[in-house]
N, C-alpha and C. Protein backbone atom coordinates (compact mmCIF):
# COMPACT_ATOMS: atom_id res chain seq x y z
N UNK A 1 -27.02 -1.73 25.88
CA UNK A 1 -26.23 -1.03 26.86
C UNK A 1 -27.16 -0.69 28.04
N UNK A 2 -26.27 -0.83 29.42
CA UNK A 2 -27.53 -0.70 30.43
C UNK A 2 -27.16 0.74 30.97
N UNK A 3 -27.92 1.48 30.35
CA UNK A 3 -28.30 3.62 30.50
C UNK A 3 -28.50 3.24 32.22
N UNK A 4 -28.95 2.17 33.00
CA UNK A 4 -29.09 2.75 34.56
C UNK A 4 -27.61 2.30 35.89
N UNK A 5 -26.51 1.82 34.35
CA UNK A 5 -25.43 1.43 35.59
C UNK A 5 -24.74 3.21 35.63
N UNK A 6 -25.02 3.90 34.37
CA UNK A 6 -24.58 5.16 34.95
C UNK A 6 -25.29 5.96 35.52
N UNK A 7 -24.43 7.23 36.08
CA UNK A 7 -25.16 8.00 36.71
C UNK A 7 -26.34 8.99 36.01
N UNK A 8 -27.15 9.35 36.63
CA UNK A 8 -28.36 10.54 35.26
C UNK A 8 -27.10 11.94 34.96
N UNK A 9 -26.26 12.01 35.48
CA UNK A 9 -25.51 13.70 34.89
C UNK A 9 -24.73 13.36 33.93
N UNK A 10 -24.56 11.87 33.92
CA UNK A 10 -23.45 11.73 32.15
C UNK A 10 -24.51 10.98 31.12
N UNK A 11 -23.69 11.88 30.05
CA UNK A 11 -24.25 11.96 28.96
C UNK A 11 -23.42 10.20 28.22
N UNK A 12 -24.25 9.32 27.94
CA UNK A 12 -23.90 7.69 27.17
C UNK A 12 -23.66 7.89 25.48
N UNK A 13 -22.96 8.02 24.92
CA UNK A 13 -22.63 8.10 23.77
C UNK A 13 -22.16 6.86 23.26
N UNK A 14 -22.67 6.41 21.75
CA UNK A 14 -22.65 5.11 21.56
C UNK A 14 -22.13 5.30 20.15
N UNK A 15 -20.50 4.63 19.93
CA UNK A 15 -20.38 4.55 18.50
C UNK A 15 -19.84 3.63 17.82
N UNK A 16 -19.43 3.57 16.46
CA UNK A 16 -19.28 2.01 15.73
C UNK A 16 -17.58 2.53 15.24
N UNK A 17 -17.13 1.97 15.55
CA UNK A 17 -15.61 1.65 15.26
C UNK A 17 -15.22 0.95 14.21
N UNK A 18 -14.82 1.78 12.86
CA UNK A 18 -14.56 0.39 11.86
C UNK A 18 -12.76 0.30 12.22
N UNK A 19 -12.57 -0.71 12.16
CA UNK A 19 -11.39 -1.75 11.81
C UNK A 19 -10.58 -1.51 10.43
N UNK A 20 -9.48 -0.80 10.66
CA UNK A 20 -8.50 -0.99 9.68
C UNK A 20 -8.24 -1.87 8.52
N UNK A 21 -8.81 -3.02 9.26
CA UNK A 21 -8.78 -4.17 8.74
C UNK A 21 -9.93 -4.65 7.61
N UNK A 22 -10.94 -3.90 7.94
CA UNK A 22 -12.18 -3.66 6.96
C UNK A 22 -12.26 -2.92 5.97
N UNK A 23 -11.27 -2.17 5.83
CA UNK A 23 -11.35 -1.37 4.67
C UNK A 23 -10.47 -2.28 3.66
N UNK A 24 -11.02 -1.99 2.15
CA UNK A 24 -10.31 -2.41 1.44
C UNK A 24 -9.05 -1.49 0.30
N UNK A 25 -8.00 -1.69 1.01
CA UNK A 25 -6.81 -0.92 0.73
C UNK A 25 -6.89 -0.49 -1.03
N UNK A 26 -7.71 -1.92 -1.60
CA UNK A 26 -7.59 -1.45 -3.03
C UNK A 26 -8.55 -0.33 -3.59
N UNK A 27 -9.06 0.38 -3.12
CA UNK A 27 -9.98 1.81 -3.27
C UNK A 27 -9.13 2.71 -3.62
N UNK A 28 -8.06 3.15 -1.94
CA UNK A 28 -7.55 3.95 -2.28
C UNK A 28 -6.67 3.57 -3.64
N UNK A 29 -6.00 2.94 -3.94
CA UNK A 29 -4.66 2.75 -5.10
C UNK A 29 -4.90 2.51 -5.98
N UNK A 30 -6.56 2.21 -6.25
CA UNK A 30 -7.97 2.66 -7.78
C UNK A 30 -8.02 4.08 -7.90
N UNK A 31 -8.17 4.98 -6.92
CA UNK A 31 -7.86 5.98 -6.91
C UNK A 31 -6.98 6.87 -7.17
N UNK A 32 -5.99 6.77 -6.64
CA UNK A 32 -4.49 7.09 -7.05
C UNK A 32 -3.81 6.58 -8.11
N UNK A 33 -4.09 5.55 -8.76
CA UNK A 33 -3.87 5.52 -9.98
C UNK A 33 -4.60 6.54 -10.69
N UNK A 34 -5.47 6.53 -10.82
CA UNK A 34 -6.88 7.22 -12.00
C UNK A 34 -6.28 9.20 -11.59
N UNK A 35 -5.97 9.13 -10.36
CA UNK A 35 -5.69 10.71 -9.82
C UNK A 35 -4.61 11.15 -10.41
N UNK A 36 -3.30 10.59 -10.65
CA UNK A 36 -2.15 10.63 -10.87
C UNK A 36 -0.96 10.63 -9.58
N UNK A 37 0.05 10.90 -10.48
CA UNK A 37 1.51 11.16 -9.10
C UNK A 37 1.31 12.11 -8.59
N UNK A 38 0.93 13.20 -9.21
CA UNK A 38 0.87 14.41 -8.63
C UNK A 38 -0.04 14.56 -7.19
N UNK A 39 -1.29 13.67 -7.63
CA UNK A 39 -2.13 13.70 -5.87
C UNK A 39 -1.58 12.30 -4.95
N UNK A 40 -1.31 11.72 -5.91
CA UNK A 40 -0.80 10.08 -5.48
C UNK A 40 0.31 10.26 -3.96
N UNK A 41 1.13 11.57 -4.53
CA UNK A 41 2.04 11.56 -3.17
C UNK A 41 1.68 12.15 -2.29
N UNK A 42 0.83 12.94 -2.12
CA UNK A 42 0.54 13.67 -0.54
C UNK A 42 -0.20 12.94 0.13
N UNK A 43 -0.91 12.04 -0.72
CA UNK A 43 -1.99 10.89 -0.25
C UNK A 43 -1.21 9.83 0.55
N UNK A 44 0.13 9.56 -0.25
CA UNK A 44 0.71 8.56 0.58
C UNK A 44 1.34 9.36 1.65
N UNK A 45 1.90 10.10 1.58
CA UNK A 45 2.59 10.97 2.73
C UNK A 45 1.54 10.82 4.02
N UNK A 46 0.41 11.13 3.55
CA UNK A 46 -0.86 11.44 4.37
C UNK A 46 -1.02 9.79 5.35
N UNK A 47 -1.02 8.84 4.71
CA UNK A 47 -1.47 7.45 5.12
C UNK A 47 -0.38 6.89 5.87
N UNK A 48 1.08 7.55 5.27
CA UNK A 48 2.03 6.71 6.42
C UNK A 48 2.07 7.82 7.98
N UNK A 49 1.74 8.91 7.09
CA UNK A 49 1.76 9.59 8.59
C UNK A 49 0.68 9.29 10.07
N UNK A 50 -0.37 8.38 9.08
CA UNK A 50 -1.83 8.19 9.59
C UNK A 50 -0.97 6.69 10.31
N UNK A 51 -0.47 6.01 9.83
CA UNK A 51 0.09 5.02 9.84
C UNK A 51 1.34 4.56 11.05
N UNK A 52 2.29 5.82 10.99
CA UNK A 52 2.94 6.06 12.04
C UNK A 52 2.38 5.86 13.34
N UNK A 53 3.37 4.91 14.56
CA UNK A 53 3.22 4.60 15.42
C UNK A 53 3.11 5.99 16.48
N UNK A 54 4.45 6.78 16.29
CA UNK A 54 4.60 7.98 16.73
C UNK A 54 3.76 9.44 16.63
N UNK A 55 2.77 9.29 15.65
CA UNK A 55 2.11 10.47 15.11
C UNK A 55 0.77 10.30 16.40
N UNK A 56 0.47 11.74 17.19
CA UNK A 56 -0.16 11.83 18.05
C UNK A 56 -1.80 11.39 17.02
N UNK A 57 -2.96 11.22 18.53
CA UNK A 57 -4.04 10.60 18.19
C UNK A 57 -4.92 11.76 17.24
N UNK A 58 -4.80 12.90 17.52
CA UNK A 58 -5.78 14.04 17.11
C UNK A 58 -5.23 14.17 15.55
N UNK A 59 -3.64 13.94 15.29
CA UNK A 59 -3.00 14.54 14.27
C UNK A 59 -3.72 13.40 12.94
N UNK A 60 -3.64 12.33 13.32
CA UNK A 60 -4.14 10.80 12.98
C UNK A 60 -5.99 11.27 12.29
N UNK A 61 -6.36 11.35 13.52
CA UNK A 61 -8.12 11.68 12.83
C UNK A 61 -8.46 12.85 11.90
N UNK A 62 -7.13 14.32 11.47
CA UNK A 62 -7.66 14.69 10.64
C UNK A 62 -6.91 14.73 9.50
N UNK A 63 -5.42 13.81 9.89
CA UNK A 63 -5.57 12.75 8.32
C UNK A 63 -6.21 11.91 7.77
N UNK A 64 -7.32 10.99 8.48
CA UNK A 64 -8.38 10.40 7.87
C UNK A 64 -9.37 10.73 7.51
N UNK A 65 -9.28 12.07 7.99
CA UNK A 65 -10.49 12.74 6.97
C UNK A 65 -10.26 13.37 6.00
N UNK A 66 -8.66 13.84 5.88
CA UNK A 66 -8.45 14.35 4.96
C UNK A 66 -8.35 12.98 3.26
N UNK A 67 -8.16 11.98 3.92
CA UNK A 67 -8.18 10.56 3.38
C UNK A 67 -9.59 10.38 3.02
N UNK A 68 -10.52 10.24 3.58
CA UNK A 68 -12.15 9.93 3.86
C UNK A 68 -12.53 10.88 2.46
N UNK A 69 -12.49 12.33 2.26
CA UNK A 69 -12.33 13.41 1.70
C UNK A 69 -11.91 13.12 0.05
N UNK A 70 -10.86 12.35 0.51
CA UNK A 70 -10.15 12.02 -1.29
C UNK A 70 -11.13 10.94 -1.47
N UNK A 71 -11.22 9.95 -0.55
CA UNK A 71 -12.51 8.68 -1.26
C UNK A 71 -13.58 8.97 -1.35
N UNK A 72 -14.08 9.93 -1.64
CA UNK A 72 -15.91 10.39 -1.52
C UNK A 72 -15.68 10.66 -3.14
N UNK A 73 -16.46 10.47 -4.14
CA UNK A 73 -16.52 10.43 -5.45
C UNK A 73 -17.12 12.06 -5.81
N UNK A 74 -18.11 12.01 -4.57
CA UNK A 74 -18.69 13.65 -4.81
C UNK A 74 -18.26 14.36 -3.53
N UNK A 75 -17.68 15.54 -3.92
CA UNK A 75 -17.18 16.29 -2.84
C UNK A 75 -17.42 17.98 -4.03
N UNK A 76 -16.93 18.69 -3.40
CA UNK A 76 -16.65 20.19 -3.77
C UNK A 76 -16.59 20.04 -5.27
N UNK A 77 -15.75 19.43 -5.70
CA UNK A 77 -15.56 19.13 -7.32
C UNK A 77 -15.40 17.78 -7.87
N UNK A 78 -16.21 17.20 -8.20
CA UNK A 78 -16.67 15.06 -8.23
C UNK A 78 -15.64 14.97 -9.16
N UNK A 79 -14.81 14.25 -8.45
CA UNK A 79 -13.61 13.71 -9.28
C UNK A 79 -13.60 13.32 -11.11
N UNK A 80 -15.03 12.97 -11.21
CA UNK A 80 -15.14 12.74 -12.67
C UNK A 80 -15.05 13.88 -13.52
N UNK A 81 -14.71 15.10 -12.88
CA UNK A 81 -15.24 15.99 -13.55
C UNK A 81 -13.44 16.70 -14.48
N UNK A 82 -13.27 16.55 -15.40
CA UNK A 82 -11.83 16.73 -16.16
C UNK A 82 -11.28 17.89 -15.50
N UNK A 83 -10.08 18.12 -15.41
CA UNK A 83 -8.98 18.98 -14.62
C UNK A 83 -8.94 19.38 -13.68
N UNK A 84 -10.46 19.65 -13.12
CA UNK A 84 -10.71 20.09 -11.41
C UNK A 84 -11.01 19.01 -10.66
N UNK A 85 -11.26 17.44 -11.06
CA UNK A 85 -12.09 16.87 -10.32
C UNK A 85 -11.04 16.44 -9.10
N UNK A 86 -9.50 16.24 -9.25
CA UNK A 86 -8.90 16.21 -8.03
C UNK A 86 -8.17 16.99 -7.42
N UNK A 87 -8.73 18.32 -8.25
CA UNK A 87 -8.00 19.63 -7.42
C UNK A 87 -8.34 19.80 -5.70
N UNK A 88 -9.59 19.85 -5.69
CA UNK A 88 -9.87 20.14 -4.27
C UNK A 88 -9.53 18.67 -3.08
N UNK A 89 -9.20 17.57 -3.38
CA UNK A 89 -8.65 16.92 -3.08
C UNK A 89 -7.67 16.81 -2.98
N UNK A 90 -6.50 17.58 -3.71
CA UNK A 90 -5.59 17.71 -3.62
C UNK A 90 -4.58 18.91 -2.35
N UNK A 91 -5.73 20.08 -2.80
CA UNK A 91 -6.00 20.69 -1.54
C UNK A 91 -6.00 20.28 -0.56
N UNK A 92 -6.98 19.49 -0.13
CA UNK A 92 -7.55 18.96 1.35
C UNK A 92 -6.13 18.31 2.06
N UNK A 93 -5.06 17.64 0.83
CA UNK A 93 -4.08 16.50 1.29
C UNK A 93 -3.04 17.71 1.51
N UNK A 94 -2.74 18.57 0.42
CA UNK A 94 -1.58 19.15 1.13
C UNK A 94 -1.69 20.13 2.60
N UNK A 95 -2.98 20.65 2.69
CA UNK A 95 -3.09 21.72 3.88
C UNK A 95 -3.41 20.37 4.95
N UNK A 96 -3.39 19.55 4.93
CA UNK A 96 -3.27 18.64 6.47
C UNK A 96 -1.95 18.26 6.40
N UNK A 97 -1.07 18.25 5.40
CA UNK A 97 0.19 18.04 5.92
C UNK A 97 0.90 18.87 5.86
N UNK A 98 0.64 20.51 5.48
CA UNK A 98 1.40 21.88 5.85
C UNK A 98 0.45 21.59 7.60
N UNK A 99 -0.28 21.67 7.74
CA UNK A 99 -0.45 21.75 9.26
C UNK A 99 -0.06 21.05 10.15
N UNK A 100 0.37 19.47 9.62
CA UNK A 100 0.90 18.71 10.51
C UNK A 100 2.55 18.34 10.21
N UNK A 101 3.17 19.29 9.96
CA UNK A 101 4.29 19.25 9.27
C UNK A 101 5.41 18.65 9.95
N UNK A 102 4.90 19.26 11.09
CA UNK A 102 6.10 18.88 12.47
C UNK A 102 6.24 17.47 12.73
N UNK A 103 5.28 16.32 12.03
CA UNK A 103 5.06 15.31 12.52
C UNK A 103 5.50 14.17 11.21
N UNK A 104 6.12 14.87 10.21
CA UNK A 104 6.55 14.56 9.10
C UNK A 104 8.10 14.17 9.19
N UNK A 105 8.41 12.82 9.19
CA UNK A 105 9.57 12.38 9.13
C UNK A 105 10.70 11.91 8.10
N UNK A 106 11.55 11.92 8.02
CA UNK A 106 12.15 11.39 6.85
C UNK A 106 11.90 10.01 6.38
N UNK A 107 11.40 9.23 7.87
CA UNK A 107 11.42 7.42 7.20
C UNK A 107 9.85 7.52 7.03
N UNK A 108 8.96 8.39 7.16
CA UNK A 108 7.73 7.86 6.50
C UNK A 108 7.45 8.92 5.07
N UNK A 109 8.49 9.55 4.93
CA UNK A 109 8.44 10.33 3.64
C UNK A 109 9.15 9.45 2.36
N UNK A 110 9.80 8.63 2.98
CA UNK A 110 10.51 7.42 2.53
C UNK A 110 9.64 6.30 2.11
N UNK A 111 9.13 5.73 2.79
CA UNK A 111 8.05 4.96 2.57
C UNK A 111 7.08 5.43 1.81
N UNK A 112 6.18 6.52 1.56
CA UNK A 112 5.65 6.97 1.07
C UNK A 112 6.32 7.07 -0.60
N UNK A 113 7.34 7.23 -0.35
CA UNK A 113 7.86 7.22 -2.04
C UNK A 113 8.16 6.06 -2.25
N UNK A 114 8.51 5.25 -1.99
CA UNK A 114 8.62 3.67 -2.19
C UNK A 114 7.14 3.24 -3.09
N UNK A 115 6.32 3.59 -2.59
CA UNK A 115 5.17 3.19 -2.22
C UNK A 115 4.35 4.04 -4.00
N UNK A 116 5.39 5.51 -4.00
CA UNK A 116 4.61 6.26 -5.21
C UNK A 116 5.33 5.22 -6.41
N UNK A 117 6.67 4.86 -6.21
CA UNK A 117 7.36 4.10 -7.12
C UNK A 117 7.01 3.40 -7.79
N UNK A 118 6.49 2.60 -6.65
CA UNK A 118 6.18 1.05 -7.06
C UNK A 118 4.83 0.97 -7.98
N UNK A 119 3.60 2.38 -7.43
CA UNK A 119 2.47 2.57 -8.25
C UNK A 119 2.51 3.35 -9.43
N UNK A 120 3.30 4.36 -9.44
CA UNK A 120 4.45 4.43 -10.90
C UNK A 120 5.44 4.65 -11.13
N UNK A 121 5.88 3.24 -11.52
CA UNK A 121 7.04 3.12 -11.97
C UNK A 121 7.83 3.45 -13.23
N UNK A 122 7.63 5.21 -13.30
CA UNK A 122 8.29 5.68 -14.47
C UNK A 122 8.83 6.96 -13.92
């Protein structure tokens, strides 16, 4: 990057953008299986809302962290750990979507259960 086409009073910030397309979808739904239904749905709630065309940009980045959060193996309570390990994960998913509530629709609450269905189907 050439630091002298700008001016010296701005600050050049340089970052790496991963691609949607790079992640491999089968993590999360290794996950959500092993987690159960019970975390399985706020997670999906969480991803179509992330997913949504309509859901503003800010609302988007701290559902992926609240996402980012459930895929970290060690967090607050390491998922391996019996009855608590996806409590605080579970946490993290419902208080981003009590906060982003307003942005919660019927057709991606829809999808989202389609979606819990199909991963269990009982």
């Amino acid at each position: 990057m050439d630091h002298n086409y700008y001016k010296n009073d701005q600050k050049v910030y340089e970052a790496e953008v991963i691609e949607s397309s790079t992640l491999d979808s089968n993590v999360i739904l290794k996950i959500l299986s092993k987690a159960g239904r019970t975390i399985a749905k706020p997670a999906l709630e969480v991803i179509e809302m992330a997913l949504d065309p309509l859901t503003p940009t800010q609302v988007r980045i701290s559902l992926m962290a609240a996402l980012a959060y459930l895929i970290m193996p060690f967090d607050l309570f390491p998922d391996f750990v019996p009855l608590v390990g996806f409590s605080d994960d579970f946490v993290a998913l419902t208080a981003v979507l009590s906060l982003w509530s307003k942005y919660m629709t019927p057709a991606i609450r829809m999808r989202a259960a389609k979606k819990l269905d199909k991963l269990f189907p009982f």
